[in-house]
C-alpha atoms as a PDB file:
ATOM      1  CA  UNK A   1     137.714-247.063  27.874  1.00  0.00           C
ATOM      2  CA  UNK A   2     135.541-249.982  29.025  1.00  0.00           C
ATOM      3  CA  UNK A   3     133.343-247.707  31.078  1.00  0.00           C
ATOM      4  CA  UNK A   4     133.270-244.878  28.583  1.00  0.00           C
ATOM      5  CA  UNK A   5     132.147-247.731  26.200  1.00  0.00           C
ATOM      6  CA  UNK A   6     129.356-248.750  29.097  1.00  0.00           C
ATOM      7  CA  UNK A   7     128.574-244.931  30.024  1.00  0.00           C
ATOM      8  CA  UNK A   8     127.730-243.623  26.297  1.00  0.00           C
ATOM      9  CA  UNK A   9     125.305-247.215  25.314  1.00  0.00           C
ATOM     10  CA  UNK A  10     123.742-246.324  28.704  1.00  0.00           C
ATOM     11  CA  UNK A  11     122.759-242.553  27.349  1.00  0.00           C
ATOM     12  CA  UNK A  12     122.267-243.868  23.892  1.00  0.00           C
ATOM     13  CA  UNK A  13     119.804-246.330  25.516  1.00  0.00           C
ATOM     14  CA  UNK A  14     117.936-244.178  27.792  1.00  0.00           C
ATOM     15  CA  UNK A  15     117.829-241.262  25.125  1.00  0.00           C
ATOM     16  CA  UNK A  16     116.198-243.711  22.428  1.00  0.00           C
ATOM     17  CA  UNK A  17     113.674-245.700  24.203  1.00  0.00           C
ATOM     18  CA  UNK A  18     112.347-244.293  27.751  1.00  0.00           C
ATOM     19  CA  UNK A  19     112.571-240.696  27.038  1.00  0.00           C
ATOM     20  CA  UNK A  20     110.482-240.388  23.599  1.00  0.00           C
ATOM     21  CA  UNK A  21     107.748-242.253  25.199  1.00  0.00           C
ATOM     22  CA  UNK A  22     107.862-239.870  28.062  1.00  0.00           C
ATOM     23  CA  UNK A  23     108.154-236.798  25.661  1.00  0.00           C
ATOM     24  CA  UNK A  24     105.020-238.309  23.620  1.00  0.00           C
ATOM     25  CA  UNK A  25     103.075-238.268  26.727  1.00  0.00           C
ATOM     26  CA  UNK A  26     103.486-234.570  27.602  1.00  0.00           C
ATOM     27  CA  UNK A  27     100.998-231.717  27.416  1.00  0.00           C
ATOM     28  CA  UNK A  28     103.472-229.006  26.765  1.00  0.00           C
ATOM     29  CA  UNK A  29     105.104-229.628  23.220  1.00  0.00           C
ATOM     30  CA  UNK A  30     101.249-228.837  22.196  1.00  0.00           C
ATOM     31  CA  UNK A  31     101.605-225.329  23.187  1.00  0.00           C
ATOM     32  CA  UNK A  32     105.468-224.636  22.484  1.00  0.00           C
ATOM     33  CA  UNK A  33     105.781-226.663  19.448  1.00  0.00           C
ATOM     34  CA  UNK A  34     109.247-224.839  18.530  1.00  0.00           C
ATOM     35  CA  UNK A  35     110.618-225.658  21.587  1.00  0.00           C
ATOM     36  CA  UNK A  36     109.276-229.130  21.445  1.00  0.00           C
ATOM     37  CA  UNK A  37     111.006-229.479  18.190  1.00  0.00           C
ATOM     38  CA  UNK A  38     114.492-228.444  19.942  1.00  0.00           C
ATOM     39  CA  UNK A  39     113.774-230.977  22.410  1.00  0.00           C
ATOM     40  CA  UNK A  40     113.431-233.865  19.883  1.00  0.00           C
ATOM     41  CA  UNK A  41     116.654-232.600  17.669  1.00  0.00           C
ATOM     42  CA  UNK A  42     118.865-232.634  20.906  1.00  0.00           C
ATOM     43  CA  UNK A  43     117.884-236.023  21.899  1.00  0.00           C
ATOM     44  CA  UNK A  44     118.284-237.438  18.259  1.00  0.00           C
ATOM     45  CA  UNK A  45     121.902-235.552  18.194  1.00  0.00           C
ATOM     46  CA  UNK A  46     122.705-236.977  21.702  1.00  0.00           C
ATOM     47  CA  UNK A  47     121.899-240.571  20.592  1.00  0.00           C
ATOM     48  CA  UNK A  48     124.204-239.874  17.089  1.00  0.00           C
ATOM     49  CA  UNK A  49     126.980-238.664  19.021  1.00  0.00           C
ATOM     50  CA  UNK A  50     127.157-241.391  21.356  1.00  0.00           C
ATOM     51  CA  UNK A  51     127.588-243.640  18.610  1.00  0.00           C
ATOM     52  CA  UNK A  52     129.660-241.804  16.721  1.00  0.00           C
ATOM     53  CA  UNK A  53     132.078-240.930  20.046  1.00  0.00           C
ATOM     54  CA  UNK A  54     131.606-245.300  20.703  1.00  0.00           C
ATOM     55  CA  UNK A  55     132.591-245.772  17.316  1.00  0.00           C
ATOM     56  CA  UNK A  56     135.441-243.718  17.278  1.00  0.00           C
ATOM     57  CA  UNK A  57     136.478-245.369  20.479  1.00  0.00           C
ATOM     58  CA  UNK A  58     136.044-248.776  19.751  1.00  0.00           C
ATOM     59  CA  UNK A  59     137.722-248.444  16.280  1.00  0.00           C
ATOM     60  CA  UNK A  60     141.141-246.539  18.230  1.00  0.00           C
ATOM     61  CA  UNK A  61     140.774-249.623  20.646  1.00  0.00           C
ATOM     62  CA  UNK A  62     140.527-252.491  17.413  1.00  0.00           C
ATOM     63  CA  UNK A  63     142.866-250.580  15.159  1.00  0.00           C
ATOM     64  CA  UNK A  64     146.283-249.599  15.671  1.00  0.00           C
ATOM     65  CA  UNK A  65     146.061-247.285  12.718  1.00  0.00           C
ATOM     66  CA  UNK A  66     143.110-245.699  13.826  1.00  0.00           C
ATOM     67  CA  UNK A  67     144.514-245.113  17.033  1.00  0.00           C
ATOM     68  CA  UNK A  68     148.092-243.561  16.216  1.00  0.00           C
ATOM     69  CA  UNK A  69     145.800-241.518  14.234  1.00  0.00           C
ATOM     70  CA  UNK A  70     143.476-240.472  16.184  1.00  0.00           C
ATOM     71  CA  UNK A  71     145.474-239.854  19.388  1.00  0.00           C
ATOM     72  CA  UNK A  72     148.835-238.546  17.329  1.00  0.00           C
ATOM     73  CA  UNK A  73     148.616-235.114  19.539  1.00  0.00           C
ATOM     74  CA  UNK A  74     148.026-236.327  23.078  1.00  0.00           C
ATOM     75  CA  UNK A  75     150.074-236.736  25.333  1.00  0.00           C
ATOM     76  CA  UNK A  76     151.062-240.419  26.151  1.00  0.00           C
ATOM     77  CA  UNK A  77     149.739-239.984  29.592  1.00  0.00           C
ATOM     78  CA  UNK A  78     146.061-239.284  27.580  1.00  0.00           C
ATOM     79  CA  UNK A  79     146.361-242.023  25.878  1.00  0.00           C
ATOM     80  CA  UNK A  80     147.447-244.312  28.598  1.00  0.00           C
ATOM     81  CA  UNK A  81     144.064-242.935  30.332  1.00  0.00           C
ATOM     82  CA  UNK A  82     141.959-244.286  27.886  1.00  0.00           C
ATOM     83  CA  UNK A  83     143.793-248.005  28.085  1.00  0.00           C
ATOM     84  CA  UNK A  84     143.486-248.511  24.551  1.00  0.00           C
ATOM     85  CA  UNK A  85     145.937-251.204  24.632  1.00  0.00           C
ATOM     86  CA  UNK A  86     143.946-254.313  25.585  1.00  0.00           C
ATOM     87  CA  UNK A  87     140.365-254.528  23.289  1.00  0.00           C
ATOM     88  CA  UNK A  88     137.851-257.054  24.644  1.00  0.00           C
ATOM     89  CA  UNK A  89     135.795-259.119  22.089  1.00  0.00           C
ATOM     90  CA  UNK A  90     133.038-257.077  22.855  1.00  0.00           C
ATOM     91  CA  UNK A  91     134.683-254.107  21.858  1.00  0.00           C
ATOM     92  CA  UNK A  92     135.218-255.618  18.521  1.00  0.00           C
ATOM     93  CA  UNK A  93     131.273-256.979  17.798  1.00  0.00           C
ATOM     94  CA  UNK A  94     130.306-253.135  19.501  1.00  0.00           C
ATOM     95  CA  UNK A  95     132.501-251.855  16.771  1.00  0.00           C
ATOM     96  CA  UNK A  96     131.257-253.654  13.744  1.00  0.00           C
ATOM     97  CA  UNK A  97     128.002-253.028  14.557  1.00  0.00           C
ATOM     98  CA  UNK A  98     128.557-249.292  15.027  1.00  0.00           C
ATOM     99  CA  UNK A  99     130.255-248.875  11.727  1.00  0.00           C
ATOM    100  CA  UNK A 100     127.199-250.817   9.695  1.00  0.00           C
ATOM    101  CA  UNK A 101     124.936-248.605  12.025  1.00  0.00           C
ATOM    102  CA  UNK A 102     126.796-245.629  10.376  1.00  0.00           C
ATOM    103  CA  UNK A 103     127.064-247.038   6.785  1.00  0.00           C
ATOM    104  CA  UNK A 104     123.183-247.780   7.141  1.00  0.00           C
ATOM    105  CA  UNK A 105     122.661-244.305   8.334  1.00  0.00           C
ATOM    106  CA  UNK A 106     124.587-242.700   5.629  1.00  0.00           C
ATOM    107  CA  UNK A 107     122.560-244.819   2.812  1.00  0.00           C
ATOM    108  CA  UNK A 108     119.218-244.250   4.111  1.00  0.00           C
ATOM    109  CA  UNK A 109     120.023-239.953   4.248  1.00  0.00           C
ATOM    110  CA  UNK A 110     121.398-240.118   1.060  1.00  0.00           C
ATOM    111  CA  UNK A 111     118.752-242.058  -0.219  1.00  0.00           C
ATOM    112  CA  UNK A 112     116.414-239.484   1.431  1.00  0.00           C
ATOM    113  CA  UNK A 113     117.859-236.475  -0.212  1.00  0.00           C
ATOM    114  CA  UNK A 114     117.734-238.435  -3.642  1.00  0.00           C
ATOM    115  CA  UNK A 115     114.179-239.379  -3.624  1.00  0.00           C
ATOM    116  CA  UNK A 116     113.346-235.690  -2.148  1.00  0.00           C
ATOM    117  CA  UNK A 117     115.042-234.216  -4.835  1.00  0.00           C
ATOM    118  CA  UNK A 118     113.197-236.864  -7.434  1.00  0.00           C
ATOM    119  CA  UNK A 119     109.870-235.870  -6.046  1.00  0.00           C
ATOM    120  CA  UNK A 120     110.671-232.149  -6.158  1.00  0.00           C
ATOM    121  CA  UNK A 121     111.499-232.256  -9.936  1.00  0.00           C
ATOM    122  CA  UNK A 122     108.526-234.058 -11.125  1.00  0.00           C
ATOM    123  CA  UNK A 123     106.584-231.240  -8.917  1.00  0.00           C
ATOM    124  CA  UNK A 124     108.031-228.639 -10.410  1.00  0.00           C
ATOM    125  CA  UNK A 125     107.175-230.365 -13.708  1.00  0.00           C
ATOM    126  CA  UNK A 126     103.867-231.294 -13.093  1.00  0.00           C
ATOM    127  CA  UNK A 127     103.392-227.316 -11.781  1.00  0.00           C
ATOM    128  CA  UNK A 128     105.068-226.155 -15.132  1.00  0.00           C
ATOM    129  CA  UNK A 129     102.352-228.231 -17.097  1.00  0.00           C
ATOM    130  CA  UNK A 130      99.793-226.977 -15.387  1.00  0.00           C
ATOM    131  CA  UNK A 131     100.308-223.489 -14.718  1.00  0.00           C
ATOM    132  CA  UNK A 132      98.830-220.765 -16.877  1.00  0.00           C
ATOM    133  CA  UNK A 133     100.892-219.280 -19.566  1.00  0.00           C
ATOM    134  CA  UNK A 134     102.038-215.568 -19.214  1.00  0.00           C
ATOM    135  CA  UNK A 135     101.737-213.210 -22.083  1.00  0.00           C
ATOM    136  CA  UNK A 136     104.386-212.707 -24.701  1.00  0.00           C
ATOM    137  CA  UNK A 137     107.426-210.274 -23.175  1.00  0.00           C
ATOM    138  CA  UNK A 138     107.274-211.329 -19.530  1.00  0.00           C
ATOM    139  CA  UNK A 139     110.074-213.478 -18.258  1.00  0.00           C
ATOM    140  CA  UNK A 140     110.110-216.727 -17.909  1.00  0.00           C
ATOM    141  CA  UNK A 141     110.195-216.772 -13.928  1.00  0.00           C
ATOM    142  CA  UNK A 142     107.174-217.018 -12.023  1.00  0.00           C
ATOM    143  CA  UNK A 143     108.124-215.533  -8.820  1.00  0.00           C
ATOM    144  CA  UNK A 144     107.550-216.389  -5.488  1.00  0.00           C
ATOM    145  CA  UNK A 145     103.633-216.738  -5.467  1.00  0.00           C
ATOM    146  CA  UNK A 146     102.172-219.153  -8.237  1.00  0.00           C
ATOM    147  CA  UNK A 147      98.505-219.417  -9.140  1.00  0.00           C
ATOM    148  CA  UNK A 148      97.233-222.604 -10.522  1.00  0.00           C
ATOM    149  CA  UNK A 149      93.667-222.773 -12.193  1.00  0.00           C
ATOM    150  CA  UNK A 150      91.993-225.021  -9.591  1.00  0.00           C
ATOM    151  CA  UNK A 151      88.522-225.626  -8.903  1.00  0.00           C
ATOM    152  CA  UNK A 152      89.720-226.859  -5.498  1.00  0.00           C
ATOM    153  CA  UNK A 153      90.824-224.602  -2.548  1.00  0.00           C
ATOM    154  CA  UNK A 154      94.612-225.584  -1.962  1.00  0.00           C
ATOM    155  CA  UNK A 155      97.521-223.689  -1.218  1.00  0.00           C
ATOM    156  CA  UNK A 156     101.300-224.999  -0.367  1.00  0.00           C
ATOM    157  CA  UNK A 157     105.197-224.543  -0.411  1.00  0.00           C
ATOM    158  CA  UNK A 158     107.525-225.695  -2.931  1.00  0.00           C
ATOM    159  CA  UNK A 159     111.002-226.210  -1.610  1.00  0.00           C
ATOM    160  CA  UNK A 160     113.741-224.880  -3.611  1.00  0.00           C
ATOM    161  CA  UNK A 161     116.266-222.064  -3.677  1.00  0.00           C
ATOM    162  CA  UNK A 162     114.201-219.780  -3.392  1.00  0.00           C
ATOM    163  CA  UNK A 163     111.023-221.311  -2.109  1.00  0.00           C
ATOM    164  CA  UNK A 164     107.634-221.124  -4.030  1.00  0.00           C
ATOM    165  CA  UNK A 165     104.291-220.332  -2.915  1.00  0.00           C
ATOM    166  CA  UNK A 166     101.759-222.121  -4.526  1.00  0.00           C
ATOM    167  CA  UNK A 167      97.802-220.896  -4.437  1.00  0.00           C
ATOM    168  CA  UNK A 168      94.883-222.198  -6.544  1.00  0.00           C
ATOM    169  CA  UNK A 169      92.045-219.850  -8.064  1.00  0.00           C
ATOM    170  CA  UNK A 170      89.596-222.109  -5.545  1.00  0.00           C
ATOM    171  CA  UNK A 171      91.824-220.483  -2.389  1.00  0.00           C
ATOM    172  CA  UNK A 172      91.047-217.019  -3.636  1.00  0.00           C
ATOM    173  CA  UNK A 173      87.738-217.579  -4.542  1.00  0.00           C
ATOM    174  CA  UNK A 174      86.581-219.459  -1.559  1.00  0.00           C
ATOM    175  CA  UNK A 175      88.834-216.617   1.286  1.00  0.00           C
ATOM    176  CA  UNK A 176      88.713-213.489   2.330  1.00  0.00           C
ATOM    177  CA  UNK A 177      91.843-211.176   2.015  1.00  0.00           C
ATOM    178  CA  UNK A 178      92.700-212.075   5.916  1.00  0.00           C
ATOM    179  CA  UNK A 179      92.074-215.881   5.832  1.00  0.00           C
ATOM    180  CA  UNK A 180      94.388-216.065   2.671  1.00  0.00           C
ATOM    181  CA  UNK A 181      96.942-214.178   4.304  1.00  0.00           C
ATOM    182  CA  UNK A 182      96.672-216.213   7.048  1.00  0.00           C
ATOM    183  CA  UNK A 183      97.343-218.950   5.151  1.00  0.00           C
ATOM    184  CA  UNK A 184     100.485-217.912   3.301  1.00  0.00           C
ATOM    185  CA  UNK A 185     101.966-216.841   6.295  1.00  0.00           C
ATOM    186  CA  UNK A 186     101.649-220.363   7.247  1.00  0.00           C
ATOM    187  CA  UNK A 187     103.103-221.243   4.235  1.00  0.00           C
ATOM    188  CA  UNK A 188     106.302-219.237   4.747  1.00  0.00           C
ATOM    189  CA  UNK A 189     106.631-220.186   8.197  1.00  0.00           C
ATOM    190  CA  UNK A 190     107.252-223.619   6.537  1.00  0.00           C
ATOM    191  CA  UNK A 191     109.794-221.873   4.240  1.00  0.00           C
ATOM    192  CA  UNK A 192     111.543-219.551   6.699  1.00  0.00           C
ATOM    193  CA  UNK A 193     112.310-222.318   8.918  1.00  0.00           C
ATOM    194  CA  UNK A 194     113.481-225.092   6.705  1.00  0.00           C
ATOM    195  CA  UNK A 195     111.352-227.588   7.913  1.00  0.00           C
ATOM    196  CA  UNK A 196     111.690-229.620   4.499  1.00  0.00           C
ATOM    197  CA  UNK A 197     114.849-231.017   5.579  1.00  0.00           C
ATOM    198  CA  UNK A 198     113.448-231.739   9.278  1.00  0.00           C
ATOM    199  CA  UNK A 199     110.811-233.752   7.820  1.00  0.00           C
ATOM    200  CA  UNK A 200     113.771-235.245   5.403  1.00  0.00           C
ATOM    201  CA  UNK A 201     115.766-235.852   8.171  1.00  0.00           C
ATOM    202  CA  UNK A 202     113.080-237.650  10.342  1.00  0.00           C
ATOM    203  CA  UNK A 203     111.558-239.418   7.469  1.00  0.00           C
ATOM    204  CA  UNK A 204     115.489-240.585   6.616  1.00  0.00           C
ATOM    205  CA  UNK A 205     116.288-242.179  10.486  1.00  0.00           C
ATOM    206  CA  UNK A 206     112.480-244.149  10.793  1.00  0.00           C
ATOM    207  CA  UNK A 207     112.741-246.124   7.585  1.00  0.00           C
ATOM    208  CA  UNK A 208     116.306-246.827   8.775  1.00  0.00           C
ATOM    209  CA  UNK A 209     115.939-247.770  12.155  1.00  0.00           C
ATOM    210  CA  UNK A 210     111.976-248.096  12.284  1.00  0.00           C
ATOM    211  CA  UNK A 211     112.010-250.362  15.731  1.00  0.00           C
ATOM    212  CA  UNK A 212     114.135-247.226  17.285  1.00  0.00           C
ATOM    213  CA  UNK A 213     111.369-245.581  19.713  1.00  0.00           C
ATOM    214  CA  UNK A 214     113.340-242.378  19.474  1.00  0.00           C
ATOM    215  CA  UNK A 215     113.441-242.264  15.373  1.00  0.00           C
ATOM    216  CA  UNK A 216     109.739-243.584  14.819  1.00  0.00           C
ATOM    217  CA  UNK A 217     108.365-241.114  17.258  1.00  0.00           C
ATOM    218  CA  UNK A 218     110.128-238.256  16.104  1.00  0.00           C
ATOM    219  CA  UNK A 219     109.247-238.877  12.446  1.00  0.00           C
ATOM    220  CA  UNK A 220     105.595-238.971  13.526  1.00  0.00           C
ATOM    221  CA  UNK A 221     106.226-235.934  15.875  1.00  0.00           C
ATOM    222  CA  UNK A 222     108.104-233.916  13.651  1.00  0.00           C
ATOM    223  CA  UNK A 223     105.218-234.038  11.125  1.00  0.00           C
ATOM    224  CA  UNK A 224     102.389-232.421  13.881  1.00  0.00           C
ATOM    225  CA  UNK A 225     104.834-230.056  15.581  1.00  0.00           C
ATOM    226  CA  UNK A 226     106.076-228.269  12.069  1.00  0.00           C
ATOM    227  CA  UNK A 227     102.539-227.855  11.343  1.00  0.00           C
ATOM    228  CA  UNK A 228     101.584-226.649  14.620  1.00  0.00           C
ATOM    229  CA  UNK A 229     104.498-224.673  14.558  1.00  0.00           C
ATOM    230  CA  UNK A 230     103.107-222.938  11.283  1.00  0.00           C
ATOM    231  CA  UNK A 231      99.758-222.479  12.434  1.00  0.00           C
ATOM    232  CA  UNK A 232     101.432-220.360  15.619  1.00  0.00           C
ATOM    233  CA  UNK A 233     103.113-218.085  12.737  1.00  0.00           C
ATOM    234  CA  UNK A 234      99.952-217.218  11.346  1.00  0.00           C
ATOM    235  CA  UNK A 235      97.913-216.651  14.501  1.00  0.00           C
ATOM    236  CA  UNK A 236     100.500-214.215  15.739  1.00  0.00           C
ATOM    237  CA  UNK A 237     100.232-211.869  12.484  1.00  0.00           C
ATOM    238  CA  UNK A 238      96.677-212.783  11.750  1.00  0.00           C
ATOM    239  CA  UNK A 239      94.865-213.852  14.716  1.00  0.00           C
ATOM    240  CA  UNK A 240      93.965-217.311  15.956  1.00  0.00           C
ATOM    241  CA  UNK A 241      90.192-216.501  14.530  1.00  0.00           C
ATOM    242  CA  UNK A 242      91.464-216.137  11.132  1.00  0.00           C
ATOM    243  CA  UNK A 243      93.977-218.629  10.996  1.00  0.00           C
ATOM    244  CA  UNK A 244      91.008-221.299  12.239  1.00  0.00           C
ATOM    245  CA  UNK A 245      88.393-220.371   9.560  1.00  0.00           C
ATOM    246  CA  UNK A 246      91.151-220.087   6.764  1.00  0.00           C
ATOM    247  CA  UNK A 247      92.130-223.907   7.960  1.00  0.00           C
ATOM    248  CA  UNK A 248      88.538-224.934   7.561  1.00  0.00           C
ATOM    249  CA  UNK A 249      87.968-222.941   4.405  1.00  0.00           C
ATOM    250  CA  UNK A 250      91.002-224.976   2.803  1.00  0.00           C
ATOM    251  CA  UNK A 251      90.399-228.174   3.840  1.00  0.00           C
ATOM    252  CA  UNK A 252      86.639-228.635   3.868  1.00  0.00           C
ATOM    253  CA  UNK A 253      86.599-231.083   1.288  1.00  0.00           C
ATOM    254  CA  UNK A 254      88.831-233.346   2.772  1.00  0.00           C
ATOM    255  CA  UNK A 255      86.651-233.685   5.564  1.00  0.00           C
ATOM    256  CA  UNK A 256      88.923-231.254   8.219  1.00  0.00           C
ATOM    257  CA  UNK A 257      85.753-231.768  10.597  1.00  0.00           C
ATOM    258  CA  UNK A 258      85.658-236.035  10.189  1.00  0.00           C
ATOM    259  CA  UNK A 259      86.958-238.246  13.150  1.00  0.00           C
ATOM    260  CA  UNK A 260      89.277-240.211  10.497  1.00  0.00           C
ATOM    261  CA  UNK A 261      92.907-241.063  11.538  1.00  0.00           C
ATOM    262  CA  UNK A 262      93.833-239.187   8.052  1.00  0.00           C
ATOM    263  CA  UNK A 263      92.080-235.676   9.094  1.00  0.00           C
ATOM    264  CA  UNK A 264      92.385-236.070  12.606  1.00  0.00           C
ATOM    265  CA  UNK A 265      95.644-233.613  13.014  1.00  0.00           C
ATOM    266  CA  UNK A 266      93.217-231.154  10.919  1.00  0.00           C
ATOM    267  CA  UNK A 267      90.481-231.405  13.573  1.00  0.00           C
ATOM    268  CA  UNK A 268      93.293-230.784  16.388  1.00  0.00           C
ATOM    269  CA  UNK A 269      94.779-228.118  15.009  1.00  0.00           C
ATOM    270  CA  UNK A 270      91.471-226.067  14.601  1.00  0.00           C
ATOM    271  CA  UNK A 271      90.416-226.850  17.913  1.00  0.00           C
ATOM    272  CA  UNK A 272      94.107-225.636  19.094  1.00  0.00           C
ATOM    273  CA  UNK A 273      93.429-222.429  17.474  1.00  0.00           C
ATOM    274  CA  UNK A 274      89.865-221.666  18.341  1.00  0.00           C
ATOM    275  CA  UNK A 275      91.028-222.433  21.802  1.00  0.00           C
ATOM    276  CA  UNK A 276      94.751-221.789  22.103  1.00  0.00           C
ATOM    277  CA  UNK A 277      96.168-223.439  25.161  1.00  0.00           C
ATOM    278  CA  UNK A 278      98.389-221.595  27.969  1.00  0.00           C
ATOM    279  CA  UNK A 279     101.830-221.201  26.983  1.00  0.00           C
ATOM    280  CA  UNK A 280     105.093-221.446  28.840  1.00  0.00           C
ATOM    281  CA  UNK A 281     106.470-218.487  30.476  1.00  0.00           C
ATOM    282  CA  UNK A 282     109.424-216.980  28.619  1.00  0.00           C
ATOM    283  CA  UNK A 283     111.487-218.052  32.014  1.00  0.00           C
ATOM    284  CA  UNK A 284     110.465-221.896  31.584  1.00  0.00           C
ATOM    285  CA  UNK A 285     110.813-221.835  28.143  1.00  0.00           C
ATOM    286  CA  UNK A 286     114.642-220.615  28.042  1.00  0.00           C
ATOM    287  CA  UNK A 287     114.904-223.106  30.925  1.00  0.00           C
ATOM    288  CA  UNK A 288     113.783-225.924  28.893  1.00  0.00           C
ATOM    289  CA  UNK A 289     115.911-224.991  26.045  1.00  0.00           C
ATOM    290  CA  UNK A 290     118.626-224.378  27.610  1.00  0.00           C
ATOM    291  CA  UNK A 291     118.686-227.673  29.381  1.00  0.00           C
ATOM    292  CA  UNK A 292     118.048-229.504  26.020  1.00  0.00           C
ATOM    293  CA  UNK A 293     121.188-228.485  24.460  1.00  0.00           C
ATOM    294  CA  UNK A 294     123.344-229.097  27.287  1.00  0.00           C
ATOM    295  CA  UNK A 295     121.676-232.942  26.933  1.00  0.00           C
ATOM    296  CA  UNK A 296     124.133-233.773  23.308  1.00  0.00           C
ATOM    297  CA  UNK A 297     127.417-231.988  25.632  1.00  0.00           C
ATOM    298  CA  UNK A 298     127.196-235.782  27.306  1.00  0.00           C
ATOM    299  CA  UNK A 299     128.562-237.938  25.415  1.00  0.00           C
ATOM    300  CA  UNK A 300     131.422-235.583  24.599  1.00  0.00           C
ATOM    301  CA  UNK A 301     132.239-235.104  28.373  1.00  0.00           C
ATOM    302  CA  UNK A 302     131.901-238.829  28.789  1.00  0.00           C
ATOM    303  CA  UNK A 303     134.316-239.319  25.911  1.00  0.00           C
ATOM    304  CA  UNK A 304     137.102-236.564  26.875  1.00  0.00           C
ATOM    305  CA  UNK A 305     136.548-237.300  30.488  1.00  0.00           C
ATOM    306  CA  UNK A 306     139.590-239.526  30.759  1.00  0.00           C
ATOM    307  CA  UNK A 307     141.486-237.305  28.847  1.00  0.00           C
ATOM    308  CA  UNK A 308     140.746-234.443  30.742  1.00  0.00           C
ATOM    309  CA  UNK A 309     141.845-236.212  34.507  1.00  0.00           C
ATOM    310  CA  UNK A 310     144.858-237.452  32.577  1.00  0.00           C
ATOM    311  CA  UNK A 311     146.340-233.965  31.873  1.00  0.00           C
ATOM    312  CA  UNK A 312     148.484-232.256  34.394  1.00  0.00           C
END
């Protein structure tokens, strides 16, 4: 059990500190952002399981309980394998800290999901306020699509069940039938692929564990790649042309053009698209994700692998 113990902090280690910095480095998450995504949800489930498999360990190790528990159908030769028996001290501390790790976890999700549905509510309610009323007879649903009266060219998604497009009179004054197109595909790209609770997920683990290279950089790359991500949507149906101009058409008053740390994802992404880098072969990119989900299958064949050479 001792070099289980060893074996998953060692993968937990390297998968949290080394290997986001590499990742951050890299030139090719720009072009395959979806796959890049992947890439950072295998290493943040590889990192959670190896605590969660070390916790489970260490607690069958410090508790009898746990243990007759957890073990109840092996085989006593299994759980002689795992020499449960005899816990070291350090064991115990490794333990307790894994359990507040988990407690702390759970808090700062749930916490998450609170505030996220907080925000959405006063959203909707500010959006009730200020969208126009509809004439006597119609339901009270607004659909899918909402259009605010807004001098302002802005469009965005509403998270919900189902999602709501949101569009002010300034969009569809200010583009043409193709760049606003383009930009409610982008919109529903968001939608279709649930990126709310990636970003809620992300957003949950770095104010939990913000000295975590792993969690901090995949909060912070999780933002760019969903957008990038989006963008790719709306190229494909519209064309990378389109999708540029309608990006610069929305955003020109916040300065989409400026060198500013605040717009300086804007400025990226229109370059991207006016000059869309090579993209993986379809070979290379089933390679690559196709080796990041076999990355989490570690720490469960660390964890059974005593088990496994224990059974006849």
């Amino acid at each position: 059990m001792t070099y289980c113990l060893l074996l998953l902090s060692v993968v937990a280690v390297t998968a949290a500190v080394p290997v986001p910095r590499v990742l951050t480095r890299a030139k090719w998450p720009e072009r395959e952002p979806v796959v890049a995504l992947w890439v950072w949800q295998c290493l943040v489930a590889t990192v959670l399981l190896c605590c969660l498999t070390a916790l489970a360990l260490g607690a069958a190790a410090v508790f009898g309980t746990v243990r007759a528990q957890l073990f109840a159908p092996a085989p006593p030769a299994v759980t002689a394998a795992y020499d449960l028996s005899a816990a070291s001290p350090w064991t115990t501390v490794l333990t307790v800290l894994l359990a507040c790790g988990a407690a702390w976890t759970t808090a700062m999700l749930g916490r998450e999901l609170v505030e996220a549905r907080r925000r959405r509510a006063r959203a909707r309610a500010d959006l009730r306020d200020r969208a126009p009323d509809l004439p006597a007879g119609l339901p009270e649903g607004r659909g899918p699509l909402l259009v605010l009266e807004e001098e302002y060219p802005d469009a965005w998604w509403m998270p919900g069940s189902p999602p709501q497009l949101i569009v002010t009179t300034g969009a569809l004054q200010r583009l043409t039938d193709h760049q606003l197109d383009a930009v409610l595909t982008h919109e529903r790209g968001h939608a279709r692929a649930r990126h709310d609770w990636l970003l809620h997920l992300s957003a949950a683990l770095a104010a939990g564990f913000p000295r975590v290279p792993l969690f901090a950089h995949f909060c912070e790359q999780t933002h760019r790649l969903v957008e990038l991500s989006a963008d790719d949507t709306a190229s494909r149906r519209c064309g990378h042309l389109t999708t540029a101009l309608a990006l610069i058409e929305l955003n020109q008053h916040r300065g989409v053009l400026s060198c500013s740390s605040t717009h300086r994802l804007l400025g990226e992404r229109v370059d991207r698209l006016l000059e869309p880098p090579p993209r993986l072969g379809r070979r290379h990119r089933a390679l690559t994700t196709a080796a990041a989900s076999l990355v989490p299958l570690v720490p469960l064949l660390i964890t059974f692998a005593p088990g496994l050479t224990a059974l006849p």
